[in-house]
C-alpha atoms as a PDB file:
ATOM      1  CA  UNK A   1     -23.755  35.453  -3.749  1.00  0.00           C
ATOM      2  CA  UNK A   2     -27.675  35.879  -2.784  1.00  0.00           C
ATOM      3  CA  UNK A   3     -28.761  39.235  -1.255  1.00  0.00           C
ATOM      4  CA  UNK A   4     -31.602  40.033   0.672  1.00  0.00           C
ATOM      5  CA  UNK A   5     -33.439  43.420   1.101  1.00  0.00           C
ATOM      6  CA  UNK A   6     -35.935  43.767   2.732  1.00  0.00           C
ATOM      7  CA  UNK A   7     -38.431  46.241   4.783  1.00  0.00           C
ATOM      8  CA  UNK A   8     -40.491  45.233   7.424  1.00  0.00           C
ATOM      9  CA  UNK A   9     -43.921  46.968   8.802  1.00  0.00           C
ATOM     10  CA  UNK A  10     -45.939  46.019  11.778  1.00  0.00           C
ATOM     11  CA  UNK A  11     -49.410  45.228  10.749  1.00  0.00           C
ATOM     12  CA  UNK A  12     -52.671  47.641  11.770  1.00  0.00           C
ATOM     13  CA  UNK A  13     -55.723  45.957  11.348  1.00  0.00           C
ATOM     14  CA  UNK A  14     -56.887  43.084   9.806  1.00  0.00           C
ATOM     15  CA  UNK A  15     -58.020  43.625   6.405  1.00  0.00           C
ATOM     16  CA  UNK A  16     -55.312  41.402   4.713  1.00  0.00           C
ATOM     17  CA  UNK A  17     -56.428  38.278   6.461  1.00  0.00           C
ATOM     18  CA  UNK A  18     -59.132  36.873   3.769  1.00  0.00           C
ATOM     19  CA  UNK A  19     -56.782  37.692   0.733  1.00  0.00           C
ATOM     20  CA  UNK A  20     -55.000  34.205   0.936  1.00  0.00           C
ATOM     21  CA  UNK A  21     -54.092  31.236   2.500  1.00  0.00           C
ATOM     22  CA  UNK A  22     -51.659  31.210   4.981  1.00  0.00           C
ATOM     23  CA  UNK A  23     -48.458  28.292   5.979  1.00  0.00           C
ATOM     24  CA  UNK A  24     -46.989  27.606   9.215  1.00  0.00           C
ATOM     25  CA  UNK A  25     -43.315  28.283  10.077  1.00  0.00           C
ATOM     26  CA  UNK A  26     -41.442  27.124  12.446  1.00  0.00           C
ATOM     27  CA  UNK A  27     -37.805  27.890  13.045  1.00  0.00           C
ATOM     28  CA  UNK A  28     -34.898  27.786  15.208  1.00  0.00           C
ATOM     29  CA  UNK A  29     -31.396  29.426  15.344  1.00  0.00           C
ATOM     30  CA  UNK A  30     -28.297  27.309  15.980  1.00  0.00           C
ATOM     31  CA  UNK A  31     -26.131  30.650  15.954  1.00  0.00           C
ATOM     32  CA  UNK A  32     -26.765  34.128  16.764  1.00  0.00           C
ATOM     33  CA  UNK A  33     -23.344  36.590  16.079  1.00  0.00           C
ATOM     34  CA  UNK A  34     -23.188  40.029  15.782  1.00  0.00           C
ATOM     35  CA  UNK A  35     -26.156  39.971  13.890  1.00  0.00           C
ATOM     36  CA  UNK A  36     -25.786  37.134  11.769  1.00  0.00           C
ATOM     37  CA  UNK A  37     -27.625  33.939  12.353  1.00  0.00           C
ATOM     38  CA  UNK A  38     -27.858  30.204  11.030  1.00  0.00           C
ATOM     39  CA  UNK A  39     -31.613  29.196  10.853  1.00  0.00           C
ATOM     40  CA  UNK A  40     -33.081  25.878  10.155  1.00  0.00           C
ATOM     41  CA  UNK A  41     -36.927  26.355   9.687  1.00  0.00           C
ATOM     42  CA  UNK A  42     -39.970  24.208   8.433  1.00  0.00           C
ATOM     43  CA  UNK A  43     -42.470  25.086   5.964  1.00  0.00           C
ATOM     44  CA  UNK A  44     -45.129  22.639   5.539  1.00  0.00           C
ATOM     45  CA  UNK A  45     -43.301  19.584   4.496  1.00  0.00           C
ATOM     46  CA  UNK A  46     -39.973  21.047   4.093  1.00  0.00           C
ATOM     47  CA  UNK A  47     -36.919  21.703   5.497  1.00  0.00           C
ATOM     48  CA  UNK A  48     -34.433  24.399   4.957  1.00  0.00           C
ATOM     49  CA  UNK A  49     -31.069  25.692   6.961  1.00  0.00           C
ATOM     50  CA  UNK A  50     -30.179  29.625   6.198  1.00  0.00           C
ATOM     51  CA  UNK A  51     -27.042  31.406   6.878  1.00  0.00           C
ATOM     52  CA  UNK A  52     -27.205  35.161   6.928  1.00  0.00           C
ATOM     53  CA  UNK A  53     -24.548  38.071   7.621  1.00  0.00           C
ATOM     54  CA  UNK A  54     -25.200  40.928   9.544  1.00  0.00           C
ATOM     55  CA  UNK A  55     -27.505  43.461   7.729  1.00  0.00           C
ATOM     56  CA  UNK A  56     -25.859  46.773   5.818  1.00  0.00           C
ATOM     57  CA  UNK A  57     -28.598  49.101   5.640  1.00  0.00           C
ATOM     58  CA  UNK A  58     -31.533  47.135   4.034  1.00  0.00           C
ATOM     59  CA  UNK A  59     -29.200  44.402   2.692  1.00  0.00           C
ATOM     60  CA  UNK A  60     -27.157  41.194   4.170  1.00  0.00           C
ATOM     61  CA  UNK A  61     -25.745  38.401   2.747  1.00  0.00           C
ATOM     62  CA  UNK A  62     -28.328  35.170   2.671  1.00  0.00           C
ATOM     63  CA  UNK A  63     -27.928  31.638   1.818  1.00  0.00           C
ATOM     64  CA  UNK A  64     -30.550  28.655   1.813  1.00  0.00           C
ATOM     65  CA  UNK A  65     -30.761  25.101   1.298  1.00  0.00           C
ATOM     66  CA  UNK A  66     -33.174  22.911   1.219  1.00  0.00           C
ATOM     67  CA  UNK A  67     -32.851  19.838   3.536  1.00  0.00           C
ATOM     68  CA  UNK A  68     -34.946  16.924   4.299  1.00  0.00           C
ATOM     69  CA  UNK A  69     -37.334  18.064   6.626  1.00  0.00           C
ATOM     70  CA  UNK A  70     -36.907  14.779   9.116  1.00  0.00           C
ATOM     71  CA  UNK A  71     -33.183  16.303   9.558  1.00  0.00           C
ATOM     72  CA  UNK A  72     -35.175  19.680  10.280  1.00  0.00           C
ATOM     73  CA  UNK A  73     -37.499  18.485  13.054  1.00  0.00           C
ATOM     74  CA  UNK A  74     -34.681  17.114  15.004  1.00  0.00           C
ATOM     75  CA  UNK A  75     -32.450  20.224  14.739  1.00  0.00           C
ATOM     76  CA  UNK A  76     -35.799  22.306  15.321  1.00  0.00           C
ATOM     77  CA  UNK A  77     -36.403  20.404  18.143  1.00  0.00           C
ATOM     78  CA  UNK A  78     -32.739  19.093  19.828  1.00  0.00           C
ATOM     79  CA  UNK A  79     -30.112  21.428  18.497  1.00  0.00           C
ATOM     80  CA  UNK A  80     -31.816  25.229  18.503  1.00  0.00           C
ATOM     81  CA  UNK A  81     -32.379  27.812  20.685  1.00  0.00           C
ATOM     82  CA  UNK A  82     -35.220  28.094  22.541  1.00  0.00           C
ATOM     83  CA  UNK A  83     -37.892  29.272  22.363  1.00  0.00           C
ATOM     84  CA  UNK A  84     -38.529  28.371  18.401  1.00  0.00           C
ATOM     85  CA  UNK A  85     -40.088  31.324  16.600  1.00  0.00           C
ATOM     86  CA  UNK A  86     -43.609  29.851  15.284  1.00  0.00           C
ATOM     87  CA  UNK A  87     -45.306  31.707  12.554  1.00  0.00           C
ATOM     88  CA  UNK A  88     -48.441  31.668  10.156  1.00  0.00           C
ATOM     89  CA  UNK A  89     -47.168  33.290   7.002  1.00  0.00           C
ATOM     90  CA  UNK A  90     -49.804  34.374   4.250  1.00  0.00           C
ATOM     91  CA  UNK A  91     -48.291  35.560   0.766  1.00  0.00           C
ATOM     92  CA  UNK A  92     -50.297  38.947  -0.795  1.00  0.00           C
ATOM     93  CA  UNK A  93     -49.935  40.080  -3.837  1.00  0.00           C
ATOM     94  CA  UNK A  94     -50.476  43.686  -3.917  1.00  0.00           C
ATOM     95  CA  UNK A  95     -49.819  46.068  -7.066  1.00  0.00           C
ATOM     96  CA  UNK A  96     -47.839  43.681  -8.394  1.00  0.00           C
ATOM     97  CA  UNK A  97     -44.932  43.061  -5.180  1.00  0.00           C
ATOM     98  CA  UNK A  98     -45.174  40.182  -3.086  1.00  0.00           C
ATOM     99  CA  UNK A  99     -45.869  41.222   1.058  1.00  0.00           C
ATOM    100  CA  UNK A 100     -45.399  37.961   3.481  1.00  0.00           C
ATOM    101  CA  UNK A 101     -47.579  38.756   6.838  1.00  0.00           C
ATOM    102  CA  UNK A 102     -46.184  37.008   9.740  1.00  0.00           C
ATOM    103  CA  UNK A 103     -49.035  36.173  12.436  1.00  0.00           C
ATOM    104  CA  UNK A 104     -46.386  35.030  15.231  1.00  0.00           C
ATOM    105  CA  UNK A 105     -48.005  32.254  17.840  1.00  0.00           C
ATOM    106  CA  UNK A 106     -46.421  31.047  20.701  1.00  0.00           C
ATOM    107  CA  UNK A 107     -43.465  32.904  22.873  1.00  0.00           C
ATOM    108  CA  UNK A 108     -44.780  35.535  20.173  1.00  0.00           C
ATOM    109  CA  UNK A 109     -48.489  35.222  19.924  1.00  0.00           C
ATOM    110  CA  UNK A 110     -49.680  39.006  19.265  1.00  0.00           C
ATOM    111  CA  UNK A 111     -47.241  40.342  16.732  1.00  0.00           C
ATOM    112  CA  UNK A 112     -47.894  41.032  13.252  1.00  0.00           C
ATOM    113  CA  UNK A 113     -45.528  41.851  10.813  1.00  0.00           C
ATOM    114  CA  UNK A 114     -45.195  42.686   7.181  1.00  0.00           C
ATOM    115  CA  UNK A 115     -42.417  42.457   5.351  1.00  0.00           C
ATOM    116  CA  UNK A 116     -41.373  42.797   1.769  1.00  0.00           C
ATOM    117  CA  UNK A 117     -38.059  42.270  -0.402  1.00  0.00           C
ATOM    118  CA  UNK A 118     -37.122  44.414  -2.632  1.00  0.00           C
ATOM    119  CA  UNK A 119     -34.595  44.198  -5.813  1.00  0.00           C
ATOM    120  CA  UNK A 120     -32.520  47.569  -4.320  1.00  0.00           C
ATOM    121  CA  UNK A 121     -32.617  49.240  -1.655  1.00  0.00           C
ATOM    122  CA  UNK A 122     -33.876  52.713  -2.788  1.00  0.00           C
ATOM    123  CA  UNK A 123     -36.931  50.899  -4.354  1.00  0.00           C
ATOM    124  CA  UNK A 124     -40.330  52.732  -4.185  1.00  0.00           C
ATOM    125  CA  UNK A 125     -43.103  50.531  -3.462  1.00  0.00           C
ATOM    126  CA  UNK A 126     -47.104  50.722  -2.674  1.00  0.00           C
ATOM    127  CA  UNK A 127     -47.659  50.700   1.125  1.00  0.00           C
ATOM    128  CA  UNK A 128     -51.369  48.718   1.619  1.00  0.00           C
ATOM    129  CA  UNK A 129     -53.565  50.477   3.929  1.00  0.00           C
ATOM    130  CA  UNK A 130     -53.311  47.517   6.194  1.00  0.00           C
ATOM    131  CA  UNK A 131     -49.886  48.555   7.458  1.00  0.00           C
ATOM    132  CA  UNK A 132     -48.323  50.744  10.184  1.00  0.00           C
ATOM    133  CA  UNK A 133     -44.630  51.855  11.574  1.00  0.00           C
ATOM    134  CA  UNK A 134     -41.655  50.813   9.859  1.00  0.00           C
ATOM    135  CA  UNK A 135     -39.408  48.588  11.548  1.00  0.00           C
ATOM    136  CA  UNK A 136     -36.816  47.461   9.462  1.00  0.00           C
ATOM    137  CA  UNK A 137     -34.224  48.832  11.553  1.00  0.00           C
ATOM    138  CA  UNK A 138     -35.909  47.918  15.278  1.00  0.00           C
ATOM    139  CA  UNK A 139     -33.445  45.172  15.998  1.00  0.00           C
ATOM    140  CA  UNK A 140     -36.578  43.796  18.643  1.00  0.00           C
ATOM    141  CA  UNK A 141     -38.405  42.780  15.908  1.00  0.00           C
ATOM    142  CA  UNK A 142     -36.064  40.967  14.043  1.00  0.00           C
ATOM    143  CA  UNK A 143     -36.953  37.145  14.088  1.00  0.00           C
ATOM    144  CA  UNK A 144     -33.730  35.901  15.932  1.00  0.00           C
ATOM    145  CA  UNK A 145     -34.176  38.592  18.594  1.00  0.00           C
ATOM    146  CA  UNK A 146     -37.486  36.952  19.416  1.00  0.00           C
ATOM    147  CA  UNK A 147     -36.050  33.958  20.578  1.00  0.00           C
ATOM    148  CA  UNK A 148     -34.245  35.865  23.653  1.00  0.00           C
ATOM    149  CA  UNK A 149     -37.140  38.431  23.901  1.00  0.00           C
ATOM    150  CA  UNK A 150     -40.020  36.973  22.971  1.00  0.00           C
ATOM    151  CA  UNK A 151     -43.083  39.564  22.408  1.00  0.00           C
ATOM    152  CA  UNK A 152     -44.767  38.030  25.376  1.00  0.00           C
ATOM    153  CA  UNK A 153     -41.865  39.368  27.147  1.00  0.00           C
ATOM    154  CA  UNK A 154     -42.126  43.184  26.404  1.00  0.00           C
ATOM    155  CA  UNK A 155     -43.358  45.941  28.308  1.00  0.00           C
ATOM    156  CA  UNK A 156     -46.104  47.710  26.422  1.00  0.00           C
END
């Protein structure tokens, strides 16, 4: 059974931008329960559907498969929740740990996230200088709570 753990940051200034190239993301939930969702999402040219279980802590069950990305569009675009959750995600390597940067657009346009995934929960890691509050736990900022609140949504 995959696990994924993972922290998540929101993002402070723009340093990390010229470190690498970034992808778009687009994705959709066909299930939101108590915290666990079923996501179908494009990345470039593919297509993927993910189940995931609520989260424990920093950890929740997660499952994904690869599926062609024509089947994708049309759940992305006929069978999901709306709004979709549109991303640009750029992949930086810092002291040796991956960190994927979410620039949201759309519904979301504004919010920057980092997030990284870790091998157990209790890991210590490097925090880049680039980063501010931790909000792992903040269930607002989790990707399938943007879809009923977007960011352009919230009172700030």
């Amino acid at each position: 059974m995959a696990k994924e753990i993972e922290r998540k940051f929101l993002v402070t200034s723009n340093e990390w931008k010229s470190i690498s190239k970034k992808k778009l993301y687009r994705q959709g939930y066909l299930a939101i329960n108590n915290g666990g969702v079923v996501r179908v999402r494009t990345v470039s040219d593919k297509g993927y559907i993910t189940i995931k279980s609520q989260r424990n802590n920093l950890t929740r069950d997660e499952f994904e498969y690869e599926i062609p990305f024509e089947d994708a569009e049309y759940m992305l675009e006929n069978l999901c929740i709306k709004p979709l959750v549109e991303k640009y995600r750029t992949k930086i390597n810092y002291n040796g740990m991956v960190w994927e940067v979410d620039e949201f657009i759309g519904e979301n346009e504004g919010l920057i996230v980092a997030e990284i995934e870790l091998e157990y929960e209790n890991q210590k890691i490097d925090l880049p200088n680039w980063l501010g509050a931790e909000v792992t736990n903040d269930p607002k900022y989790y990707n399938s709570n943007l879809v009923n609140m977007p960011y352009s949504k919230w009172k700030i």
